[in-house]
C-alpha atoms as a PDB file:
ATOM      1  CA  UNK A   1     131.646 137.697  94.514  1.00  0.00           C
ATOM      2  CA  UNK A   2     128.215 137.965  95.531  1.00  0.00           C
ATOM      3  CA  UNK A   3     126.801 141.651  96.949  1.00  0.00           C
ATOM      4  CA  UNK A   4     126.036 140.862 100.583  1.00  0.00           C
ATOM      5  CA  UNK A   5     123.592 143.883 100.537  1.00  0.00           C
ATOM      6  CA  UNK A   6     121.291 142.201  98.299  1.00  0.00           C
ATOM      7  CA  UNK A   7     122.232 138.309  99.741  1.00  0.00           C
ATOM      8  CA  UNK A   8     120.430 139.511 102.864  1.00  0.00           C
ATOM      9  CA  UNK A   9     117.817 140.949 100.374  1.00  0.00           C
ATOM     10  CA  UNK A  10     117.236 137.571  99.401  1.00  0.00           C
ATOM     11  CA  UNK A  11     117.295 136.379 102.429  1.00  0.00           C
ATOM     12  CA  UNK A  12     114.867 138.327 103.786  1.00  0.00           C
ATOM     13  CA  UNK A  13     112.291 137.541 100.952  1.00  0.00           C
ATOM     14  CA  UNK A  14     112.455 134.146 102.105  1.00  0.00           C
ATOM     15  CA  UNK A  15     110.360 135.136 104.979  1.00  0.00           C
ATOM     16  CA  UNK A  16     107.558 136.885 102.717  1.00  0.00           C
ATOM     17  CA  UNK A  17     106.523 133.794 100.703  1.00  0.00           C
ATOM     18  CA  UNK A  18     103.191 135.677  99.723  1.00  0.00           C
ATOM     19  CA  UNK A  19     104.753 137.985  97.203  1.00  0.00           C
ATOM     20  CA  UNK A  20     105.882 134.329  95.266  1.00  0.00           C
ATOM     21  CA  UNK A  21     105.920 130.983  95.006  1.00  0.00           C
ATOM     22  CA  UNK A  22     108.114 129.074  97.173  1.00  0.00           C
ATOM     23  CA  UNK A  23     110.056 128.390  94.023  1.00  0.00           C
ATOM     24  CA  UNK A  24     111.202 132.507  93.575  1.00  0.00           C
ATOM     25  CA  UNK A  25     112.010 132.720  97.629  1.00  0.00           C
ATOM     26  CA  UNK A  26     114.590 129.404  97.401  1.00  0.00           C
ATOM     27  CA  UNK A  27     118.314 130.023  96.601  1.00  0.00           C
ATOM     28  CA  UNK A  28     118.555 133.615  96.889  1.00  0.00           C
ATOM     29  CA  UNK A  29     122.221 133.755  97.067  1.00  0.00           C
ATOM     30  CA  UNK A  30     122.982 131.469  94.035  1.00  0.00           C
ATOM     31  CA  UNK A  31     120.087 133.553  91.943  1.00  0.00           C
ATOM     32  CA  UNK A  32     122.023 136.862  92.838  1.00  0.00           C
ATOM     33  CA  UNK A  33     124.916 135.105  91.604  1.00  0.00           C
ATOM     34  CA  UNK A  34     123.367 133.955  88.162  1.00  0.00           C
ATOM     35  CA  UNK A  35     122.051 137.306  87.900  1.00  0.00           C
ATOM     36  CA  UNK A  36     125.163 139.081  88.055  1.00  0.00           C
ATOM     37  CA  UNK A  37     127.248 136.786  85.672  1.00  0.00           C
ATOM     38  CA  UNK A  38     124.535 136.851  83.331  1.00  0.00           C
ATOM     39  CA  UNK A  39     124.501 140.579  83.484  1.00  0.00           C
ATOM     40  CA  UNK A  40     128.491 140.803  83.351  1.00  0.00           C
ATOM     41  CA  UNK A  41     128.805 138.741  80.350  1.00  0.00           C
ATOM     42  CA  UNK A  42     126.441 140.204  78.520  1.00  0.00           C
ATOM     43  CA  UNK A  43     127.536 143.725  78.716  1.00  0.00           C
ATOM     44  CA  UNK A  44     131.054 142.360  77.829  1.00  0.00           C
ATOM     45  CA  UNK A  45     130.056 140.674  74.596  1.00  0.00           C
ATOM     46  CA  UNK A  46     127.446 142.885  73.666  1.00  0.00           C
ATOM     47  CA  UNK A  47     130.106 145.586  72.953  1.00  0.00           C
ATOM     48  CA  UNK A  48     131.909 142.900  70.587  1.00  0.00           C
ATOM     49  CA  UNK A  49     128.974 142.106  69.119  1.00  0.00           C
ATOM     50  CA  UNK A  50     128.107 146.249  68.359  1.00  0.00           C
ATOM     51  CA  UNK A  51     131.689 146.595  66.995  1.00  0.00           C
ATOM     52  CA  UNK A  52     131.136 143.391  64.910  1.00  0.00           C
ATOM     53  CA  UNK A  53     127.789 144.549  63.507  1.00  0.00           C
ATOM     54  CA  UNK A  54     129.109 148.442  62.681  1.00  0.00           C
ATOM     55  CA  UNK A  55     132.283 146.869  60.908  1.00  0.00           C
ATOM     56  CA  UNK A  56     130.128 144.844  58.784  1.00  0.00           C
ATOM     57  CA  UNK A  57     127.620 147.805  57.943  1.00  0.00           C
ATOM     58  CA  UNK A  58     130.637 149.943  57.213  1.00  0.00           C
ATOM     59  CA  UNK A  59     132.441 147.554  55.009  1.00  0.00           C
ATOM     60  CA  UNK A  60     129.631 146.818  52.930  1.00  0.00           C
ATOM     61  CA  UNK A  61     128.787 150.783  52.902  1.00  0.00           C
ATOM     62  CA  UNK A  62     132.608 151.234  51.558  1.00  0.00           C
ATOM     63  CA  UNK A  63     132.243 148.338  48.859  1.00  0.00           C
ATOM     64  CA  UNK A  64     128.948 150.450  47.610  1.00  0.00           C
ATOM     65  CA  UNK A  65     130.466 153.665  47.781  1.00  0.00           C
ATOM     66  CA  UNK A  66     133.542 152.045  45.776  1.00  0.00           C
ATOM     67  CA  UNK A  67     130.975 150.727  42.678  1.00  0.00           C
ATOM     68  CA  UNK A  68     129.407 153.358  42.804  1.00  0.00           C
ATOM     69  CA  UNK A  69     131.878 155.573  42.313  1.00  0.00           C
ATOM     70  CA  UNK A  70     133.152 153.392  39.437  1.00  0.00           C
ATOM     71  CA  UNK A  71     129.975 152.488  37.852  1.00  0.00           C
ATOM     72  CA  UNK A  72     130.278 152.983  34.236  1.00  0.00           C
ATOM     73  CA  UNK A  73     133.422 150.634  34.360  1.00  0.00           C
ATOM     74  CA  UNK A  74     131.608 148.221  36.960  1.00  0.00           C
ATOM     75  CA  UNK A  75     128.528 148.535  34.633  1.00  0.00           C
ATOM     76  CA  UNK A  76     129.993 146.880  31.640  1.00  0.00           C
ATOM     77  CA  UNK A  77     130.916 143.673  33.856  1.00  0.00           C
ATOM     78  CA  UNK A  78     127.685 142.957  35.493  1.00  0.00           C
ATOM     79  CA  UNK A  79     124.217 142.473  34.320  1.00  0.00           C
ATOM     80  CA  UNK A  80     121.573 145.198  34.898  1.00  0.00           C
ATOM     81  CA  UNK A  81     119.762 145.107  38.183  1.00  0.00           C
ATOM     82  CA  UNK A  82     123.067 145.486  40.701  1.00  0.00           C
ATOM     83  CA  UNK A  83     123.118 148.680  41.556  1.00  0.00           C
ATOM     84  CA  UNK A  84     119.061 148.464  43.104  1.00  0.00           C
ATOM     85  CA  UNK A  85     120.257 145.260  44.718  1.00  0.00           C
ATOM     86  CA  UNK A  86     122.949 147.093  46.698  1.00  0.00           C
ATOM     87  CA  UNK A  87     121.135 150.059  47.674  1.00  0.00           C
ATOM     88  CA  UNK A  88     118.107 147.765  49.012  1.00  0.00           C
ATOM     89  CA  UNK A  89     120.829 145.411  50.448  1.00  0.00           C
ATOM     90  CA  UNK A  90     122.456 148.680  52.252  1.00  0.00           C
ATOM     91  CA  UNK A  91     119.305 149.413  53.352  1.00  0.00           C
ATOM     92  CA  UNK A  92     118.123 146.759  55.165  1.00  0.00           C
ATOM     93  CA  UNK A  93     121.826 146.769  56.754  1.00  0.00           C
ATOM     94  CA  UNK A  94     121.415 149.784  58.380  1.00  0.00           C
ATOM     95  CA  UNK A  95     117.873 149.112  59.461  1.00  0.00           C
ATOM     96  CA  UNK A  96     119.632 145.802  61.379  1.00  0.00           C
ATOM     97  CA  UNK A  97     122.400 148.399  62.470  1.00  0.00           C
ATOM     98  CA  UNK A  98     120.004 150.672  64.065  1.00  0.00           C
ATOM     99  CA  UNK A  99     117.855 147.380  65.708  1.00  0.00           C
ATOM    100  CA  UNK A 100     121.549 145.571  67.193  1.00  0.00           C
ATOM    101  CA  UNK A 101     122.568 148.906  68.576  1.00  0.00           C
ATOM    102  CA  UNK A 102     119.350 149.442  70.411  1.00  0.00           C
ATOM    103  CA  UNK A 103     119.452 146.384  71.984  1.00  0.00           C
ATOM    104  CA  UNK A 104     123.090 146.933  72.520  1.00  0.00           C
ATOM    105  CA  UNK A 105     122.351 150.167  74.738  1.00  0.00           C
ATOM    106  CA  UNK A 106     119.877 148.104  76.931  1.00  0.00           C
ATOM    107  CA  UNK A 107     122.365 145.818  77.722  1.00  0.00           C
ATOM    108  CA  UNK A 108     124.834 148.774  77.992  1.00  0.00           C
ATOM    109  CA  UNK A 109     122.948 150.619  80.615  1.00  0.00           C
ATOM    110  CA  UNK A 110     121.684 147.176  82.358  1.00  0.00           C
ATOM    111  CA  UNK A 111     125.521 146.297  82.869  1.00  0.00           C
ATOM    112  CA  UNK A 112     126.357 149.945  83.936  1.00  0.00           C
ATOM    113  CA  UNK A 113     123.132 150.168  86.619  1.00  0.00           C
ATOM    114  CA  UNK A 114     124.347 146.848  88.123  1.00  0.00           C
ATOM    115  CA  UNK A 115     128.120 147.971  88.539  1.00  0.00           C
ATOM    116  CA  UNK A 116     126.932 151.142  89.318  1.00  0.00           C
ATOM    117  CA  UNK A 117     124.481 149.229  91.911  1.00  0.00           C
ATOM    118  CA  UNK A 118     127.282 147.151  93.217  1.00  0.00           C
ATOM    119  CA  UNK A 119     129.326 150.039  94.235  1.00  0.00           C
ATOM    120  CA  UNK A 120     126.788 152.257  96.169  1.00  0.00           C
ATOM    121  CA  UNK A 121     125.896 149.177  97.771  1.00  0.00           C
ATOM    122  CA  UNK A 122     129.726 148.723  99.173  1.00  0.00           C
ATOM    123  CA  UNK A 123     129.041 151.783 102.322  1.00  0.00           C
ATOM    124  CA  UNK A 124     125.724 150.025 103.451  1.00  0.00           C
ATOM    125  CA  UNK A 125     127.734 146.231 103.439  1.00  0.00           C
ATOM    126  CA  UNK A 126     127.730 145.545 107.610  1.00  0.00           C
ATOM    127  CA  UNK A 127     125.755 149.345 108.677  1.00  0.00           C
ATOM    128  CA  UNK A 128     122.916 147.768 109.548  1.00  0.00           C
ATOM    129  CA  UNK A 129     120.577 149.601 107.423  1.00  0.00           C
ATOM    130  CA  UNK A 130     117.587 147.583 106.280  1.00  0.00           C
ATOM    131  CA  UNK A 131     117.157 148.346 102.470  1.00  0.00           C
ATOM    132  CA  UNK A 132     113.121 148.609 101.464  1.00  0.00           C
ATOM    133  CA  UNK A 133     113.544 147.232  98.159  1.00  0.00           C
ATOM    134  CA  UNK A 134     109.882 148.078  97.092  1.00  0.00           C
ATOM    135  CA  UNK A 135     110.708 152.053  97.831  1.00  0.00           C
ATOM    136  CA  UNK A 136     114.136 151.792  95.840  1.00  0.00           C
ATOM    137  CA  UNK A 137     112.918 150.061  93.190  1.00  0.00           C
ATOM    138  CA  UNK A 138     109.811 152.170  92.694  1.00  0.00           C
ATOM    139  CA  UNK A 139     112.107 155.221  92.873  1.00  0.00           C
ATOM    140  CA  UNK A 140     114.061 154.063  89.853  1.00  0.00           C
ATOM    141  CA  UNK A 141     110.989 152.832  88.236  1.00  0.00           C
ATOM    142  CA  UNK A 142     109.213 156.634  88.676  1.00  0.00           C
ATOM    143  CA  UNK A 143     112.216 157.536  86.211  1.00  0.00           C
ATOM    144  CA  UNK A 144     111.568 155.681  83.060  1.00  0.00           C
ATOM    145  CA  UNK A 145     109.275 156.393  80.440  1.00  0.00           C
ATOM    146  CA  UNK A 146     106.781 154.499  78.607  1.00  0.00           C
ATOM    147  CA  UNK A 147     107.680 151.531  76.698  1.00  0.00           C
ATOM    148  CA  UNK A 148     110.853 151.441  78.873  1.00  0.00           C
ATOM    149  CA  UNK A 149     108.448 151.838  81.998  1.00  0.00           C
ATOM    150  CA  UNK A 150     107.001 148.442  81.208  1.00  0.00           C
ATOM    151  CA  UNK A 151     109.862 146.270  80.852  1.00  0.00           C
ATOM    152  CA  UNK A 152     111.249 147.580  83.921  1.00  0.00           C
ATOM    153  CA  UNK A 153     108.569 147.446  86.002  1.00  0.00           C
ATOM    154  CA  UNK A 154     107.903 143.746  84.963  1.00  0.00           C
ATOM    155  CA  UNK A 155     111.537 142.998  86.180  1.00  0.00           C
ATOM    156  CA  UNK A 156     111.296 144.901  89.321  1.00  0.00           C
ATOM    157  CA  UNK A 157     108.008 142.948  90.248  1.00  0.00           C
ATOM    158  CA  UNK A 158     109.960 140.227  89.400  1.00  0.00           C
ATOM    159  CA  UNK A 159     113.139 140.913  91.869  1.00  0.00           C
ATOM    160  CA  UNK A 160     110.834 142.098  94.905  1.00  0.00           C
ATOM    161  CA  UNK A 161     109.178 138.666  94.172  1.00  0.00           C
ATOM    162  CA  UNK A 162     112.532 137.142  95.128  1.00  0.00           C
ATOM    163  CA  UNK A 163     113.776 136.130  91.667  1.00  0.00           C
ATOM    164  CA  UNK A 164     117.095 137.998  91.827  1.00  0.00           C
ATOM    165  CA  UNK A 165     118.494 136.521  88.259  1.00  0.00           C
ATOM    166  CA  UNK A 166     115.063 138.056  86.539  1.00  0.00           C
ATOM    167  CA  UNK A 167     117.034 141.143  85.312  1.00  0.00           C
ATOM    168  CA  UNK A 168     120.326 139.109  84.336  1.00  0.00           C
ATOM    169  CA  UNK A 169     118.351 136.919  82.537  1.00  0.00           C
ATOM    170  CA  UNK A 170     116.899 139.405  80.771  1.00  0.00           C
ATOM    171  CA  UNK A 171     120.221 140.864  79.435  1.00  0.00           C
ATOM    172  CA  UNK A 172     121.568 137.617  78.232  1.00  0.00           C
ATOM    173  CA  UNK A 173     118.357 137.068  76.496  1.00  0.00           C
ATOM    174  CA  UNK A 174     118.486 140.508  74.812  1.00  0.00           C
ATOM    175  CA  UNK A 175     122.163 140.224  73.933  1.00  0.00           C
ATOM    176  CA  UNK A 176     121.449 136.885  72.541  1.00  0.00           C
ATOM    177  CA  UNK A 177     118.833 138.490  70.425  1.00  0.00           C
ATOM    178  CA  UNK A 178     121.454 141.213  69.333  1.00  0.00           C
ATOM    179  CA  UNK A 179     124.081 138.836  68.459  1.00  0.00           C
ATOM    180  CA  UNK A 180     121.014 136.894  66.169  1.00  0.00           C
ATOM    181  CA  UNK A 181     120.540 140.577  64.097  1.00  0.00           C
ATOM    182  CA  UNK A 182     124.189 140.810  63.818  1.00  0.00           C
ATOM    183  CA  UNK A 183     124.633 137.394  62.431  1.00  0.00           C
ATOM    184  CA  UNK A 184     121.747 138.051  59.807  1.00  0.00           C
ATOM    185  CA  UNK A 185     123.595 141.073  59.097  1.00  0.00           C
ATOM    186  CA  UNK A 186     126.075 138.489  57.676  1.00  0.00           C
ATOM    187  CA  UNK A 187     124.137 136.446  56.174  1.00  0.00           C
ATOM    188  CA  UNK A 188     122.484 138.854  54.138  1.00  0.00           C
ATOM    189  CA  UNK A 189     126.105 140.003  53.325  1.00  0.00           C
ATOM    190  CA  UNK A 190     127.331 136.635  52.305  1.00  0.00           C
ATOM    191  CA  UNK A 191     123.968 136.395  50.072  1.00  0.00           C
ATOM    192  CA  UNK A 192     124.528 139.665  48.166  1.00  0.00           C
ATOM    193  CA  UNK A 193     128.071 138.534  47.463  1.00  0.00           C
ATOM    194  CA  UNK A 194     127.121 135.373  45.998  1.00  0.00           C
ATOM    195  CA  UNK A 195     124.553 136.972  43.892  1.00  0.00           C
ATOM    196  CA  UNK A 196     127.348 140.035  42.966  1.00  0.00           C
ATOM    197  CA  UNK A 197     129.494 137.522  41.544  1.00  0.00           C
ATOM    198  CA  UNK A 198     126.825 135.675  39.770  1.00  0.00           C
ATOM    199  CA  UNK A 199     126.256 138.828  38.215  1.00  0.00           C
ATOM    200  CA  UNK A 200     129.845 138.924  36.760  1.00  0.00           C
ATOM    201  CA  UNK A 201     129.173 139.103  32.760  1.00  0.00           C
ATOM    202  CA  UNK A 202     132.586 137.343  31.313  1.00  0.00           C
END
């Protein structure tokens, strides 16, 4: 259900057409709603995606650590060059790891500010209090450091120009990204174990 708070938000950027085109000020209602599902389901499958991407990086770590540990048997049955491969493989894995759970902690805290948002919101629903959007968002804004800074202050001048699904949008978009590094995390997987098993000397 839509946040009535920021419906009159929208509502009331409607009448300030100069911070926009006519094309950010229409709909302000069904933008808030877009917004907030796109937020909601990316937070919610940006946690399956993080738990996908560690179990792969782990499993691969333990099939490593398991060759490894039997090497001058494993030796004997592959030719020479596999144990490089796998290191540089596990590598690159955890350089993806670190990338997917970066973006996975943006869409974290974007999901968490917006519930978060949602509930403070709930006391000023029907008070009559007239929220200045530019002063709340520029207090938030005076809180973030550089890069971070940037991004948010692009979607904040894009909200207070009446696109209310700018910051939803921007969460599905990075969570999309995320589930494209966890997916090459596979990949690269699948390829190692195809060229592991080539390797097989019989």
């Amino acid at each position: 259900m839509a946040d009535p708070v920021l419906m009159r938000i929208g509502l009331n950027m409607v009448k300030r057409p100069k911070r926009g085109t006519m094309a950010d000020h229409e709909h302000p209602v069904e933008r808030h709603l877009a917004g907030s599902l796109l937020t909601e389901v990316a937070g919610r499958s940006s946690a399956n995606i993080d738990s996908f991407s560690t179990w792969l990086f782990l499993g691969y770590s333990a099939a490593v650590t398991f060759l490894l540990a039997n090497s001058t048997v494993v030796g004997t049955m592959l030719t020479a060059g596999w144990l490089p491969s796998c290191l540089k493989v596990l590598v690159v894995l955890a350089v993806l790891l670190l990338a997917q759970k970066s973006l996975a902690l943006i869409v974290a805290g974007g999901a968490a500010g917006a519930a978060v948002g949602r509930e403070l919101s709930a006391p000023i629903i029907g008070s009559g209090i007239e929220l200045q959007l530019e002063v709340f968002l520029g207090e938030i804004e005076k809180a973030t450091f550089w890069p971070v800074s940037i991004l948010v202050k692009r979607s904040f001048a894009k909200v207070i120009a009446g696109d209310l699904a700018a910051s939803g949008r921007a969460m599905f978009r990075i969570g999309q990204i995320q589930a494209l590094v966890a997916g090459l995390q596979m990949i690269i997987i699948i390829c190692q174990l195809y060229r592991v098993a080539h390797s097989v000397v019989f």
